[in-house]
Protein backbone atom coordinates (compact mmCIF):
# COMPACT_ATOMS: atom_id res chain seq x y z
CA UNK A 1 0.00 0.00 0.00
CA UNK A 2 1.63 3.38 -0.83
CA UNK A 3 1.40 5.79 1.96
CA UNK A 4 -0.54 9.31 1.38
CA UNK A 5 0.75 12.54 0.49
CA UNK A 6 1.04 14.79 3.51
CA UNK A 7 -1.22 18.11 3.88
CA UNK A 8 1.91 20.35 3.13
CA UNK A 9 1.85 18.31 -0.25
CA UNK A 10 -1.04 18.90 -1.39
CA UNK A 11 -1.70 22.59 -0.34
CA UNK A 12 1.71 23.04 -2.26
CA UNK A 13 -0.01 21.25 -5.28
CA UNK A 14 -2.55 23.24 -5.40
CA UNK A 15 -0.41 26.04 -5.39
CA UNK A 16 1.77 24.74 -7.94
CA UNK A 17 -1.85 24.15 -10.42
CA UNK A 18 -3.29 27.88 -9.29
CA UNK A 19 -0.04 29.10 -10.42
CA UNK A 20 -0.31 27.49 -13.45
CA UNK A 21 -3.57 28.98 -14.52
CA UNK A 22 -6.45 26.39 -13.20
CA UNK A 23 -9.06 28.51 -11.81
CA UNK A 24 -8.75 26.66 -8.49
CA UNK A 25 -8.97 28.61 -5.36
CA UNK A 26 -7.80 28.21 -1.84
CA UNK A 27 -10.13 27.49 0.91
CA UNK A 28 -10.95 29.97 3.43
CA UNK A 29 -9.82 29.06 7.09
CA UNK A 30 -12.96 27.73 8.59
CA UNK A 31 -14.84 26.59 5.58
CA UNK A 32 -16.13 23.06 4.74
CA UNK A 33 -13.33 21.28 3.44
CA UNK A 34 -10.43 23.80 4.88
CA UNK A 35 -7.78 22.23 6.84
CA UNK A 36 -8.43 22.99 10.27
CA UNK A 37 -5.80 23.95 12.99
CA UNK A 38 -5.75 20.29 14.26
CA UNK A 39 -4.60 19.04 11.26
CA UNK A 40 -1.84 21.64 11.17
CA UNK A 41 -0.66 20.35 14.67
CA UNK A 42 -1.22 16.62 13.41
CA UNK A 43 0.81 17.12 10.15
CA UNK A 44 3.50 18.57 12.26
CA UNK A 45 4.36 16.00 14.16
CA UNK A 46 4.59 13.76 11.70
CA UNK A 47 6.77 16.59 9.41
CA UNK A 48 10.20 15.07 8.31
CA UNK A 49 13.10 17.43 9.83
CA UNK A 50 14.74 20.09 8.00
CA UNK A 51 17.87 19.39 5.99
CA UNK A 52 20.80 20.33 7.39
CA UNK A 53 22.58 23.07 5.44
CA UNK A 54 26.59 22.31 4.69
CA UNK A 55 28.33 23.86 7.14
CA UNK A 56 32.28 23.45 8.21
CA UNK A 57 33.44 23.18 11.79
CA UNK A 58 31.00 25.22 14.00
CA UNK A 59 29.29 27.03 11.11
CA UNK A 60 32.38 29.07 10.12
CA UNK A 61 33.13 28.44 6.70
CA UNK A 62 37.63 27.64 6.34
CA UNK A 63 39.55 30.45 4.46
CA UNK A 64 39.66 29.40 0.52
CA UNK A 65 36.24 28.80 0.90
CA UNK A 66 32.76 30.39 0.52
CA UNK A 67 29.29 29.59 0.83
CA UNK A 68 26.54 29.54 -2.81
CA UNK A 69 23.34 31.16 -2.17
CA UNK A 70 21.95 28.25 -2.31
CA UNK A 71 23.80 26.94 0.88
CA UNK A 72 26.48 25.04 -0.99
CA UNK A 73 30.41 25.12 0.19
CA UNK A 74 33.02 26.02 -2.50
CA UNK A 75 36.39 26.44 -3.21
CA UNK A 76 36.86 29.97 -3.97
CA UNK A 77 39.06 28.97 -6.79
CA UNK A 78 36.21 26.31 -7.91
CA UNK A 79 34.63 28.67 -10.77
CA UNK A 80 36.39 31.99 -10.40
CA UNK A 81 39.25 31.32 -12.30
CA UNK A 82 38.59 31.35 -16.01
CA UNK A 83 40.88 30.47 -18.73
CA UNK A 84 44.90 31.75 -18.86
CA UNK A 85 45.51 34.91 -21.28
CA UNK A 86 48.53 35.33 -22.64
CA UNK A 87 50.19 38.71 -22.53
């Protein structure tokens, strides 16, 4: 039996087909069919924990490196050097 999409999943799919033009609309809090604020506090304990985000010894990143926006570690020489010139 395959286990159920969570209530984050779905109210993020029907963002995701809003967004792409259906002419869906969200649910107002307290009508018939809305999710109510128990099943926010049931959904959260069952909620998978964060991922961590890279981080070097105590969250301070070593010299030579730096961190991507999108919370990645690099080398700073990983993709700022480009190609030789001569002279």
């Amino acid at each position: 039996m395959v286990a159920k999409k969570g209530l984050y999943a779905n109210i993020a799919a029907k963002k995701a087909r809003i967004a792409a033009g259906s002419k869906e609309k969200m649910r107002k809090v307290g009508s018939k069919g809305a999710p109510t604020a128990a099943s926010f506090k049931k959904a959260a304990k069952t909620a998978k924990p964060a991922k961590p985000v890279a981080k070097k010894a105590g969250g301070i990143i070593k010299k030579g490196f730096h961190r991507m926006p999108d919370g990645r570690i690099m080398k700073d020489s990983a993709h700022k050097a480009g190609p030789k010139r001569s002279k």
